[in-house]
PDB file of N, CA and C in Angstrom:
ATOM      1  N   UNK A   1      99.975 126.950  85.785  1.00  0.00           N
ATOM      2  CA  UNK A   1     101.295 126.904  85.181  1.00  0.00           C
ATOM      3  C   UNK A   1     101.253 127.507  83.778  1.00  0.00           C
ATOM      4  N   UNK A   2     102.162 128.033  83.160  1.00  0.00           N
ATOM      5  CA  UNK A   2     102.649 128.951  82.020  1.00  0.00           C
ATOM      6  C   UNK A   2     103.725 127.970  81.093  1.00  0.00           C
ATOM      7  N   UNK A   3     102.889 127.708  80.292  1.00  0.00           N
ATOM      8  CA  UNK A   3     104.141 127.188  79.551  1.00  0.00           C
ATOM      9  C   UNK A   3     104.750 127.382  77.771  1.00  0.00           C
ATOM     10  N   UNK A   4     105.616 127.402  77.932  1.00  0.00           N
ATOM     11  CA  UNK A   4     106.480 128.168  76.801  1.00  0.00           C
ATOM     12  C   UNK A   4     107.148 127.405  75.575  1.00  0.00           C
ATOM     13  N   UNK A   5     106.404 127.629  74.531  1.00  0.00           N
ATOM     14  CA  UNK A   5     106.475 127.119  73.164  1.00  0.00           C
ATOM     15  C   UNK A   5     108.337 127.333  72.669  1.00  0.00           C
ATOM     16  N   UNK A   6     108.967 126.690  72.910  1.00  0.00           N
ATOM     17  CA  UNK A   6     110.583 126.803  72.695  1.00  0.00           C
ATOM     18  C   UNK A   6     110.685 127.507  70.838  1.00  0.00           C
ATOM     19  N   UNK A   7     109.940 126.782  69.828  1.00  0.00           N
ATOM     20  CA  UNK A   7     110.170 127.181  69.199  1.00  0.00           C
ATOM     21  C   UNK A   7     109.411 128.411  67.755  1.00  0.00           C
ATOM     22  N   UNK A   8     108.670 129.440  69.140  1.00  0.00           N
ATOM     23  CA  UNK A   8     108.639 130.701  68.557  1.00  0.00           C
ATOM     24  C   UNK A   8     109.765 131.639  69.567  1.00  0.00           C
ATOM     25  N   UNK A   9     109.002 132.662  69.221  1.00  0.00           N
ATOM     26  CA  UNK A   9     109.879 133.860  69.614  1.00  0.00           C
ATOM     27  C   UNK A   9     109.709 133.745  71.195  1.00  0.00           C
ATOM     28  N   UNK A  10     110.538 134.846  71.819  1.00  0.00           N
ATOM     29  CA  UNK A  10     110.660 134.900  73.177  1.00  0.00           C
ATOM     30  C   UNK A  10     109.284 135.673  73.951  1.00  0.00           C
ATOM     31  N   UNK A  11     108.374 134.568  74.244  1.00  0.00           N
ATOM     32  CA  UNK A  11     107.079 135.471  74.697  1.00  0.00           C
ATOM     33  C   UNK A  11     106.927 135.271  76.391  1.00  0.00           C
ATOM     34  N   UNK A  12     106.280 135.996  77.077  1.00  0.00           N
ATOM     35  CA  UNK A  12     105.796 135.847  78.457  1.00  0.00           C
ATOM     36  C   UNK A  12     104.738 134.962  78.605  1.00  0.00           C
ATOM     37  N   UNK A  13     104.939 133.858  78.789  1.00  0.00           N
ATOM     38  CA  UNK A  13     103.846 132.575  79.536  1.00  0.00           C
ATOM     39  C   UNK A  13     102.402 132.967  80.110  1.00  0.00           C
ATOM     40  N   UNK A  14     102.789 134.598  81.099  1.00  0.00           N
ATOM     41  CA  UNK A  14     101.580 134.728  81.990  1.00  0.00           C
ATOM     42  C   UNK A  14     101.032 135.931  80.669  1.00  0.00           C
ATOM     43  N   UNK A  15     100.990 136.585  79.992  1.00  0.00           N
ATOM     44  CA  UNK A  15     100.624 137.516  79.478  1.00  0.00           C
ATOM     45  C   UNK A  15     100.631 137.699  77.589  1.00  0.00           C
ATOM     46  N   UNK A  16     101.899 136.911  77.523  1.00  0.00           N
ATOM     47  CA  UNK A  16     101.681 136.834  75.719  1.00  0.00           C
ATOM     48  C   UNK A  16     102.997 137.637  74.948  1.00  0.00           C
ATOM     49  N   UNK A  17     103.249 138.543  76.531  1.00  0.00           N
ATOM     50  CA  UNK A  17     104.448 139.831  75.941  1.00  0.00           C
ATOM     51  C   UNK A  17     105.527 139.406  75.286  1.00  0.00           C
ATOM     52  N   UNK A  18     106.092 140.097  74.268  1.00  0.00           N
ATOM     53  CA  UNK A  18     107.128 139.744  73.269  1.00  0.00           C
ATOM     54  C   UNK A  18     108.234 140.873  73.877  1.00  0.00           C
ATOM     55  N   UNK A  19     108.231 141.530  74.504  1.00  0.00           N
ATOM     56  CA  UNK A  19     109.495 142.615  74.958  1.00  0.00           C
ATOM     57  C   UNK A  19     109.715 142.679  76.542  1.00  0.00           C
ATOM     58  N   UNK A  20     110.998 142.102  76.634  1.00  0.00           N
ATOM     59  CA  UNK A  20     111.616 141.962  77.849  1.00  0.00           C
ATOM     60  C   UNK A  20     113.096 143.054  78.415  1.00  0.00           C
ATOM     61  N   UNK A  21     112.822 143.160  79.457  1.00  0.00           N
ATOM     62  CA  UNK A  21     113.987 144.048  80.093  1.00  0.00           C
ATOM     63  C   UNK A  21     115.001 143.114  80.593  1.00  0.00           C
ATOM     64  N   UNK A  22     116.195 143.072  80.686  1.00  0.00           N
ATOM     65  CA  UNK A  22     116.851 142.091  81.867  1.00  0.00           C
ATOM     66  C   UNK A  22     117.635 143.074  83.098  1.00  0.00           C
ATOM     67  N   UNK A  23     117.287 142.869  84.067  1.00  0.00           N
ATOM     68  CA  UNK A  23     117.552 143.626  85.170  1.00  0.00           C
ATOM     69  C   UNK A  23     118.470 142.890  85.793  1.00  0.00           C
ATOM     70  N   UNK A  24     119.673 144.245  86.304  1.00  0.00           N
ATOM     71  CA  UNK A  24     120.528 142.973  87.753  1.00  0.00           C
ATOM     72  C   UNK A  24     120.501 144.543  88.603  1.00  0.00           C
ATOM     73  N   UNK A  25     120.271 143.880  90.210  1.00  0.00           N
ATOM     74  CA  UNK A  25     120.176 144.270  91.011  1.00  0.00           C
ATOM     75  C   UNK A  25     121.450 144.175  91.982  1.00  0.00           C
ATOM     76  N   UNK A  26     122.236 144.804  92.693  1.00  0.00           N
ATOM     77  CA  UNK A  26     123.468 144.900  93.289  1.00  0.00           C
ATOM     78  C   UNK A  26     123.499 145.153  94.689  1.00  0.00           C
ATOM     79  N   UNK A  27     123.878 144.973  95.133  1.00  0.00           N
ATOM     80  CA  UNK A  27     124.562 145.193  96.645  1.00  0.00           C
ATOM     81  C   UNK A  27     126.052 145.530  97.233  1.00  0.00           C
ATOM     82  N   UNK A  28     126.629 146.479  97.231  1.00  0.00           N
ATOM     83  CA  UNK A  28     128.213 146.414  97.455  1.00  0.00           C
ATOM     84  C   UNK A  28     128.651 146.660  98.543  1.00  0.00           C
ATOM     85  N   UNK A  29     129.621 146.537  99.124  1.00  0.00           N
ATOM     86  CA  UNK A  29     130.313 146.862 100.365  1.00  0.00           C
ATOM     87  C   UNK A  29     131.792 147.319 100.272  1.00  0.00           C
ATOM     88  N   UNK A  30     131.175 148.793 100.310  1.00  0.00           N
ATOM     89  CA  UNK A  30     132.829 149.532 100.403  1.00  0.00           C
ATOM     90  C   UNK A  30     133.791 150.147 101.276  1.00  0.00           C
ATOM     91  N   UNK A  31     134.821 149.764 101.190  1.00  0.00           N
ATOM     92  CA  UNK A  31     135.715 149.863 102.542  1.00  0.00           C
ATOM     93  C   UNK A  31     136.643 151.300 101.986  1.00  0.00           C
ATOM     94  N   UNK A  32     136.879 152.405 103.070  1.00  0.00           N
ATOM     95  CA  UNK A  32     137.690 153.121 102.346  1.00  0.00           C
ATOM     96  C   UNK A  32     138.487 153.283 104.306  1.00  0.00           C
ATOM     97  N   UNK A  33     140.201 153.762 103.553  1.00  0.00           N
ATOM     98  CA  UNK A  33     140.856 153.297 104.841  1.00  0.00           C
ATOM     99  C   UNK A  33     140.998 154.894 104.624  1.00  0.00           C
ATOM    100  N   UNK A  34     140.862 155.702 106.647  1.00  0.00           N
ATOM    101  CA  UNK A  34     141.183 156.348 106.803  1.00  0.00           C
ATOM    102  C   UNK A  34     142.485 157.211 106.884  1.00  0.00           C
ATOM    103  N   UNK A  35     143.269 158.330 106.691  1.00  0.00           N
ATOM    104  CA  UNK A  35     144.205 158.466 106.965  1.00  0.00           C
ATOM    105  C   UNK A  35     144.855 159.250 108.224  1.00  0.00           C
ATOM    106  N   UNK A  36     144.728 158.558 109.263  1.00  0.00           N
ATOM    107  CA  UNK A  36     144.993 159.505 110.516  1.00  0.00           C
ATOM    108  C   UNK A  36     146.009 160.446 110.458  1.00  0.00           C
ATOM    109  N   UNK A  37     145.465 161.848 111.007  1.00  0.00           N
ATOM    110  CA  UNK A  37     146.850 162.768 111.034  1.00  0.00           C
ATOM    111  C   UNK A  37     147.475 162.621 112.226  1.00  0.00           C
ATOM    112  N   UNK A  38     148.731 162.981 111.653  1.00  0.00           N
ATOM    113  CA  UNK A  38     149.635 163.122 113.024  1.00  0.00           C
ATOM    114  C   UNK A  38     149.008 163.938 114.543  1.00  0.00           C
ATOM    115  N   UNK A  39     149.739 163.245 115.440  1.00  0.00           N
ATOM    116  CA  UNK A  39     148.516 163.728 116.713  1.00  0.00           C
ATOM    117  C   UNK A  39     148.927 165.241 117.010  1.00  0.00           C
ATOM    118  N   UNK A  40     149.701 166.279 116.346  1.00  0.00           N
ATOM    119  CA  UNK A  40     149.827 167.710 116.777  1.00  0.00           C
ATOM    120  C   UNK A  40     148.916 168.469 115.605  1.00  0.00           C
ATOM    121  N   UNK A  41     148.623 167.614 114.133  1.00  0.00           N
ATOM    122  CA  UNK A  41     147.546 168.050 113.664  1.00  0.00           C
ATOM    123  C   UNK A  41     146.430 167.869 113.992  1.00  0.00           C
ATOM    124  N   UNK A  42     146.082 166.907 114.870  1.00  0.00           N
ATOM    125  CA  UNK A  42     144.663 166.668 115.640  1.00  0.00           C
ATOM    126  C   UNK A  42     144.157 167.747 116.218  1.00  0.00           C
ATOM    127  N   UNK A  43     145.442 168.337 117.441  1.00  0.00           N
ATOM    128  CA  UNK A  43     144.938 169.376 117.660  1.00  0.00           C
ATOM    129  C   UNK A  43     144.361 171.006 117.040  1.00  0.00           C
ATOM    130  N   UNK A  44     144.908 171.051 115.904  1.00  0.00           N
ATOM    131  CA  UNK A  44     145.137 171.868 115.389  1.00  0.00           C
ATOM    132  C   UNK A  44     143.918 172.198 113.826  1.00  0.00           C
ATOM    133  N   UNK A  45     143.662 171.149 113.764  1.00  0.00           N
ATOM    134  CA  UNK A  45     143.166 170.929 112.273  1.00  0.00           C
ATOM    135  C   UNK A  45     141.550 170.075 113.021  1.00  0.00           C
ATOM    136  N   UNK A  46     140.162 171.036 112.843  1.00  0.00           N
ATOM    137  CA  UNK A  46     138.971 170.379 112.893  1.00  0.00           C
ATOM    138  C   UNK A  46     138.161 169.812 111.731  1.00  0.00           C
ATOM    139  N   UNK A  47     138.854 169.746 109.920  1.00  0.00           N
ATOM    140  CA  UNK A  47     138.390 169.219 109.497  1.00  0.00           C
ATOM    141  C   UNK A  47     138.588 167.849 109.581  1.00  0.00           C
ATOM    142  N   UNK A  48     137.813 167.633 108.148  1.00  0.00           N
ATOM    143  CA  UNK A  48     137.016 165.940 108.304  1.00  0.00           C
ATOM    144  C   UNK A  48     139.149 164.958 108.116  1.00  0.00           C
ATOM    145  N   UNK A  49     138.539 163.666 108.666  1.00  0.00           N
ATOM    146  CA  UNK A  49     139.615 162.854 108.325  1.00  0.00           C
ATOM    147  C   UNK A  49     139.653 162.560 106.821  1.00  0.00           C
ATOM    148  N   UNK A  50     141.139 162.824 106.061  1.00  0.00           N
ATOM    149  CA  UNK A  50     141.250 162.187 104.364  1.00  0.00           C
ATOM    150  C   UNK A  50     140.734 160.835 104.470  1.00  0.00           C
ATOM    151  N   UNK A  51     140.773 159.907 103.550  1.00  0.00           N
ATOM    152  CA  UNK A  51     140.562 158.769 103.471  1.00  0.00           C
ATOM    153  C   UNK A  51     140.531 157.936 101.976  1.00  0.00           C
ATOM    154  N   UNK A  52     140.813 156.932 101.472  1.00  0.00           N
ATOM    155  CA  UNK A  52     141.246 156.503 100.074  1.00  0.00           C
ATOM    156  C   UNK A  52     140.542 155.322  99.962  1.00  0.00           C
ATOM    157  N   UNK A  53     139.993 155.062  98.958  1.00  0.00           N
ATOM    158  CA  UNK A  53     139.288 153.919  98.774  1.00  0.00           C
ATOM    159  C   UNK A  53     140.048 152.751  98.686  1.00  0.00           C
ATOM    160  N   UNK A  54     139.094 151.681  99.234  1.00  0.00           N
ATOM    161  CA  UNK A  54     140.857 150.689  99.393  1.00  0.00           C
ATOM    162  C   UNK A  54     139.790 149.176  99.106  1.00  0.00           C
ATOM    163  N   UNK A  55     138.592 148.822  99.191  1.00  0.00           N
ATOM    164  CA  UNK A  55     138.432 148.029  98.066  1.00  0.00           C
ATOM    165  C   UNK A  55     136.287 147.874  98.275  1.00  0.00           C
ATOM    166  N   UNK A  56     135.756 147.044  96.611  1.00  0.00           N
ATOM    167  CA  UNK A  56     134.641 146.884  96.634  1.00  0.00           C
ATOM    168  C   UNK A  56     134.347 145.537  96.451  1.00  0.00           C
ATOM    169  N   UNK A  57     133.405 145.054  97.273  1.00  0.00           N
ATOM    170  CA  UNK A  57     133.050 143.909  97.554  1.00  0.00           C
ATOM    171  C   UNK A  57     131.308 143.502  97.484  1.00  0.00           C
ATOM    172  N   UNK A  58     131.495 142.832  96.566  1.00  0.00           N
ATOM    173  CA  UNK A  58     129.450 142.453  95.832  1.00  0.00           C
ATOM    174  C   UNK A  58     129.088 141.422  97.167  1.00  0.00           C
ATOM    175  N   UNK A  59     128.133 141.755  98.149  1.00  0.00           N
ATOM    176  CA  UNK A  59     127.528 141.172  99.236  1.00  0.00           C
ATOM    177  C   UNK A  59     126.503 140.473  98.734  1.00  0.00           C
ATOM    178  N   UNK A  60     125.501 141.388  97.708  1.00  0.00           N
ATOM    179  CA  UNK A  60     123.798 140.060  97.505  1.00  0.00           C
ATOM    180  C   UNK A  60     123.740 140.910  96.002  1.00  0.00           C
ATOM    181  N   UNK A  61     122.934 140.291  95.319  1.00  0.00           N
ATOM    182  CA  UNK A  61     122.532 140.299  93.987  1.00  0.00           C
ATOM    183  C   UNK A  61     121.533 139.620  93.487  1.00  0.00           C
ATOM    184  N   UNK A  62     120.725 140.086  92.374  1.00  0.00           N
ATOM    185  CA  UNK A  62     119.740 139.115  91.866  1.00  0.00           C
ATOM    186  C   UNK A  62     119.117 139.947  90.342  1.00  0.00           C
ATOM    187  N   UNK A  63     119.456 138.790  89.596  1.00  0.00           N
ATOM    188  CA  UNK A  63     119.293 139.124  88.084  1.00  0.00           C
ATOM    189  C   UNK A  63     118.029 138.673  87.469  1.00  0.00           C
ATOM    190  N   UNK A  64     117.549 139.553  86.276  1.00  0.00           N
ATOM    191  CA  UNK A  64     115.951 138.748  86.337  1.00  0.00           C
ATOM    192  C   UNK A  64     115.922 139.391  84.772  1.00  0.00           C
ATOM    193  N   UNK A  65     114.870 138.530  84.119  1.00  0.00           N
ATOM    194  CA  UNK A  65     113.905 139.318  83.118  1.00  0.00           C
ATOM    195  C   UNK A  65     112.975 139.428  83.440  1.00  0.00           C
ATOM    196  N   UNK A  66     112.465 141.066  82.681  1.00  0.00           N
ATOM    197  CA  UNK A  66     110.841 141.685  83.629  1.00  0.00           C
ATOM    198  C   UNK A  66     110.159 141.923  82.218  1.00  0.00           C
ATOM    199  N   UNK A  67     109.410 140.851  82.323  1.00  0.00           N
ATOM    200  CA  UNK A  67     107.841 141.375  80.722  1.00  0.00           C
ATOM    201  C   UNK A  67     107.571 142.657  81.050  1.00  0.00           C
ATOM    202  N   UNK A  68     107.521 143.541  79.747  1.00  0.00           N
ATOM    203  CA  UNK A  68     107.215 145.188  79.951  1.00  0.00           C
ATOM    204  C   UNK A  68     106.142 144.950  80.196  1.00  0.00           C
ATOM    205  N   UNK A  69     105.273 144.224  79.570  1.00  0.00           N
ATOM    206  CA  UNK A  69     103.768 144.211  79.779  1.00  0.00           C
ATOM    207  C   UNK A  69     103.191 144.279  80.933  1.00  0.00           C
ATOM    208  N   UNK A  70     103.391 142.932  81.734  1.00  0.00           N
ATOM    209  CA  UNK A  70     102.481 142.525  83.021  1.00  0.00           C
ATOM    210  C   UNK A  70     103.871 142.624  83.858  1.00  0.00           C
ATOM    211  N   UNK A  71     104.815 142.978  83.547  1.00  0.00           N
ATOM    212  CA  UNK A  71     106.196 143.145  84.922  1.00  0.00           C
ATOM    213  C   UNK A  71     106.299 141.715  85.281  1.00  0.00           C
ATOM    214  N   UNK A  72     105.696 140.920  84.777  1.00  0.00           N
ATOM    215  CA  UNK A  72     106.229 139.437  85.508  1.00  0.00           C
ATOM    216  C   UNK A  72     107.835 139.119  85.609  1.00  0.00           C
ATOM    217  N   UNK A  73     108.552 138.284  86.844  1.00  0.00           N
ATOM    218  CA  UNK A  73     110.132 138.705  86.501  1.00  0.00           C
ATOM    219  C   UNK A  73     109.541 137.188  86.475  1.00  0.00           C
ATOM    220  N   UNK A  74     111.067 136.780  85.630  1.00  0.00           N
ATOM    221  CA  UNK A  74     111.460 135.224  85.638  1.00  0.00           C
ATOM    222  C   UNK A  74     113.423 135.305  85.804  1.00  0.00           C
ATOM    223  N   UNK A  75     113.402 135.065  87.123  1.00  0.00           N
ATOM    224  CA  UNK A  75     114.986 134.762  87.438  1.00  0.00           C
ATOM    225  C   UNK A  75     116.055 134.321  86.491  1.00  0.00           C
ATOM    226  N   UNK A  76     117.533 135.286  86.413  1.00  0.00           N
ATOM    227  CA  UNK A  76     118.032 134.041  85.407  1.00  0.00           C
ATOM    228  C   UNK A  76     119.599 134.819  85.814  1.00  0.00           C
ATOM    229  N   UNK A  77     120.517 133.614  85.103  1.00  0.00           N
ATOM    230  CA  UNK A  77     121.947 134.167  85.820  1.00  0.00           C
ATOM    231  C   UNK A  77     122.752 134.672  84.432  1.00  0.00           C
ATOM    232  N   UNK A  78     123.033 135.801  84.675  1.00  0.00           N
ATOM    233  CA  UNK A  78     123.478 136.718  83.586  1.00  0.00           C
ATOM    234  C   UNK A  78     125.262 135.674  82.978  1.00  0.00           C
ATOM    235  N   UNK A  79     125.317 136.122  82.170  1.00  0.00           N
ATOM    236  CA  UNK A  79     127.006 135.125  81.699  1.00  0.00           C
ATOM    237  C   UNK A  79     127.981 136.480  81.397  1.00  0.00           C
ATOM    238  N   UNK A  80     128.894 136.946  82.960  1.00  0.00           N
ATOM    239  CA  UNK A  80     129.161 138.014  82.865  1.00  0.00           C
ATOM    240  C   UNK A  80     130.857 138.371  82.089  1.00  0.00           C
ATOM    241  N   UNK A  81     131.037 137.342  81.645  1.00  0.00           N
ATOM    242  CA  UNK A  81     131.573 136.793  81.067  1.00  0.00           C
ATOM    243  C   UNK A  81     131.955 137.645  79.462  1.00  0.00           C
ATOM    244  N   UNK A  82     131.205 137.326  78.953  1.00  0.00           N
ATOM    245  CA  UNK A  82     130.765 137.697  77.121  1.00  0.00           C
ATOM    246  C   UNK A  82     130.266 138.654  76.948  1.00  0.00           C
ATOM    247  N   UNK A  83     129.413 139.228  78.173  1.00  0.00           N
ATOM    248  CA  UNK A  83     128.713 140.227  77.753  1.00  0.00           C
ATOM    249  C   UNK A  83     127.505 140.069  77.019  1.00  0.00           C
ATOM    250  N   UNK A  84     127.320 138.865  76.483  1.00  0.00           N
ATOM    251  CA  UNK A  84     125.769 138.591  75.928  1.00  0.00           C
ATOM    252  C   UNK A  84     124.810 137.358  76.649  1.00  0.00           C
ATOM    253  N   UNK A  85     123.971 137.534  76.009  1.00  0.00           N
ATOM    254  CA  UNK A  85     122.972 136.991  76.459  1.00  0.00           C
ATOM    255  C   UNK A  85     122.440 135.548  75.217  1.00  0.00           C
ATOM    256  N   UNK A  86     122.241 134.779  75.882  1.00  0.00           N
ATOM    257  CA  UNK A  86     121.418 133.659  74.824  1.00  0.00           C
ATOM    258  C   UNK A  86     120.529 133.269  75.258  1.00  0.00           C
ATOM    259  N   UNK A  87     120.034 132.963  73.616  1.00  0.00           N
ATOM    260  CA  UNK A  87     118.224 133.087  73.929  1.00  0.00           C
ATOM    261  C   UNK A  87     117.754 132.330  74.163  1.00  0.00           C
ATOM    262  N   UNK A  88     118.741 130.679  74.313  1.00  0.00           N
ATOM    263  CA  UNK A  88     118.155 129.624  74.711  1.00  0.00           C
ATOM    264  C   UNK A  88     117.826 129.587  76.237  1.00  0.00           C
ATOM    265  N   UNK A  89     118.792 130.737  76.531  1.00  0.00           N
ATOM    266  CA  UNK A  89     119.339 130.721  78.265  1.00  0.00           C
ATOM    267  C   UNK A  89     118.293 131.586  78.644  1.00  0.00           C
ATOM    268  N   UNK A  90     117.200 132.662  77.980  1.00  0.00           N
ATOM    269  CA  UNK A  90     116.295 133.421  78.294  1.00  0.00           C
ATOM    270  C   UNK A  90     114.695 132.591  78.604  1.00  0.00           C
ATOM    271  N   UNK A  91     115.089 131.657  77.311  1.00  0.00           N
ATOM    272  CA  UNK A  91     113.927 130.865  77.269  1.00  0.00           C
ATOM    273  C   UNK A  91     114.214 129.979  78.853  1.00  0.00           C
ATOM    274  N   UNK A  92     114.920 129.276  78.761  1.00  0.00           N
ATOM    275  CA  UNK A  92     115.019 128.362  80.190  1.00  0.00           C
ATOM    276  C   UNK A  92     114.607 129.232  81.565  1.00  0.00           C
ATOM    277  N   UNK A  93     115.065 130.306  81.398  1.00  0.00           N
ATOM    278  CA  UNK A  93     114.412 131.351  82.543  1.00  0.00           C
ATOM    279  C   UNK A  93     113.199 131.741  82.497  1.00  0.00           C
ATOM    280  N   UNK A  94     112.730 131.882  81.665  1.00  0.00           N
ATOM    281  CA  UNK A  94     111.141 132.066  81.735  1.00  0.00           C
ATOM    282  C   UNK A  94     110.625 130.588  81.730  1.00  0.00           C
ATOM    283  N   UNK A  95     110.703 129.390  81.349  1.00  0.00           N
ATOM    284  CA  UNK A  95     110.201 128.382  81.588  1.00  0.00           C
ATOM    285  C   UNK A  95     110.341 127.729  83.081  1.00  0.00           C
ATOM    286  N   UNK A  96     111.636 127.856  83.619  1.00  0.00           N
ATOM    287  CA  UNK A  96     112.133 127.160  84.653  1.00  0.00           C
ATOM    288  C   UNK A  96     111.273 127.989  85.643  1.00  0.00           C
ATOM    289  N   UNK A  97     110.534 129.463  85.748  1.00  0.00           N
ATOM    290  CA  UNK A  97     109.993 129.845  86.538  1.00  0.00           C
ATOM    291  C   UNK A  97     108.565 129.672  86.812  1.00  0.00           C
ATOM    292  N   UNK A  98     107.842 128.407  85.354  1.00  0.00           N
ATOM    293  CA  UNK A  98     105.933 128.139  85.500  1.00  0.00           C
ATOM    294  C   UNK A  98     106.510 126.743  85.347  1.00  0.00           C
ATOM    295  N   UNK A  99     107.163 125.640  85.762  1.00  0.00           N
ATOM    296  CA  UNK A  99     107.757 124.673  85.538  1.00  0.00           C
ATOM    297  C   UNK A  99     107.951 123.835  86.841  1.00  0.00           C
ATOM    298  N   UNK A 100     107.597 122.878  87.531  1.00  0.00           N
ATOM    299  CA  UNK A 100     108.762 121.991  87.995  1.00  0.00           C
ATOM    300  C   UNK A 100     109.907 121.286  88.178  1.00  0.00           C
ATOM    301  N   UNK A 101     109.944 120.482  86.876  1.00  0.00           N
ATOM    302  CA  UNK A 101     111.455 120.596  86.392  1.00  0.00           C
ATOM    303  C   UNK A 101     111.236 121.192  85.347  1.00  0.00           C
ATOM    304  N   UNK A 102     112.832 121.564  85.148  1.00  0.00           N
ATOM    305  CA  UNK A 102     113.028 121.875  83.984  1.00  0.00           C
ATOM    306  C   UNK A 102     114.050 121.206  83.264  1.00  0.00           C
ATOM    307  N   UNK A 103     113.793 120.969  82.265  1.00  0.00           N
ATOM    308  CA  UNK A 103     114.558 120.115  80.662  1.00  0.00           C
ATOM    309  C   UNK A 103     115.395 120.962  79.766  1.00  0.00           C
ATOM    310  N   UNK A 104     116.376 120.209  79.641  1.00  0.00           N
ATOM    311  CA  UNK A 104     116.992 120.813  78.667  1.00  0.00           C
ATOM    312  C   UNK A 104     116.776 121.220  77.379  1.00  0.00           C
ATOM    313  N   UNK A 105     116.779 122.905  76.566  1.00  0.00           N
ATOM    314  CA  UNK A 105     115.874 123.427  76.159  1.00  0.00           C
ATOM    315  C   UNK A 105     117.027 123.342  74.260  1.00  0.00           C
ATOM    316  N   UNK A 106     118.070 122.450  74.302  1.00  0.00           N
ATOM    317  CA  UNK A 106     118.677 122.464  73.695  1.00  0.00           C
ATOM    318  C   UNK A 106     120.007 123.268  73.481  1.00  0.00           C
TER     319      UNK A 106
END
């Protein structure tokens, strides 16, 4: 187990590293509705069918911080919200991942 001193800086448990990436990974599912031509242009017309995008839908995902150093990830759920990140919420992700439980980190 790896465990993480809350009150220095943000380091990697398995390695010591002080510089982290945060990665999110995506999955989408996009629907675009065709526009059928009229059936005397069917005959007439061999290009492709038009078609308009008509909506996008997030299927699987998974967000992480990756130590540049040793690439270790430690899972964590982005707050997509604000747009930022807190560092208490970075620390709990790297702890909660060499941890059994995990405690509230303040």
């Amino acid at each position: 187990m790896y465990g993480l001193n809350i009150n220095r800086d943000l380091n990697c448990p398995k390695c010591g590293g002080e510089y982290f990436n945060v990665k999110r990974e995506a999955t989408y599912l996009y629907t675009y509705k065709l526009q059928s031509p009229e059936i005397y242009e069917r005959d007439t017309n061999d290009s492709a069918l038009p078609f308009l995008f008509d909506n996008r839908e997030k299927v699987d995902g998974k967000e992480y911080l990756e130590c540049e150093s040793c690439k270790t990830q430690f899972p964590c759920d982005l707050d997509e919200l604000s747009g930022k990140i807190h560092f208490t919420i970075l620390q709990k992700a790297i702890r909660a991942d060499h941890v059994d439980t995990v405690g509230f980190l303040g």
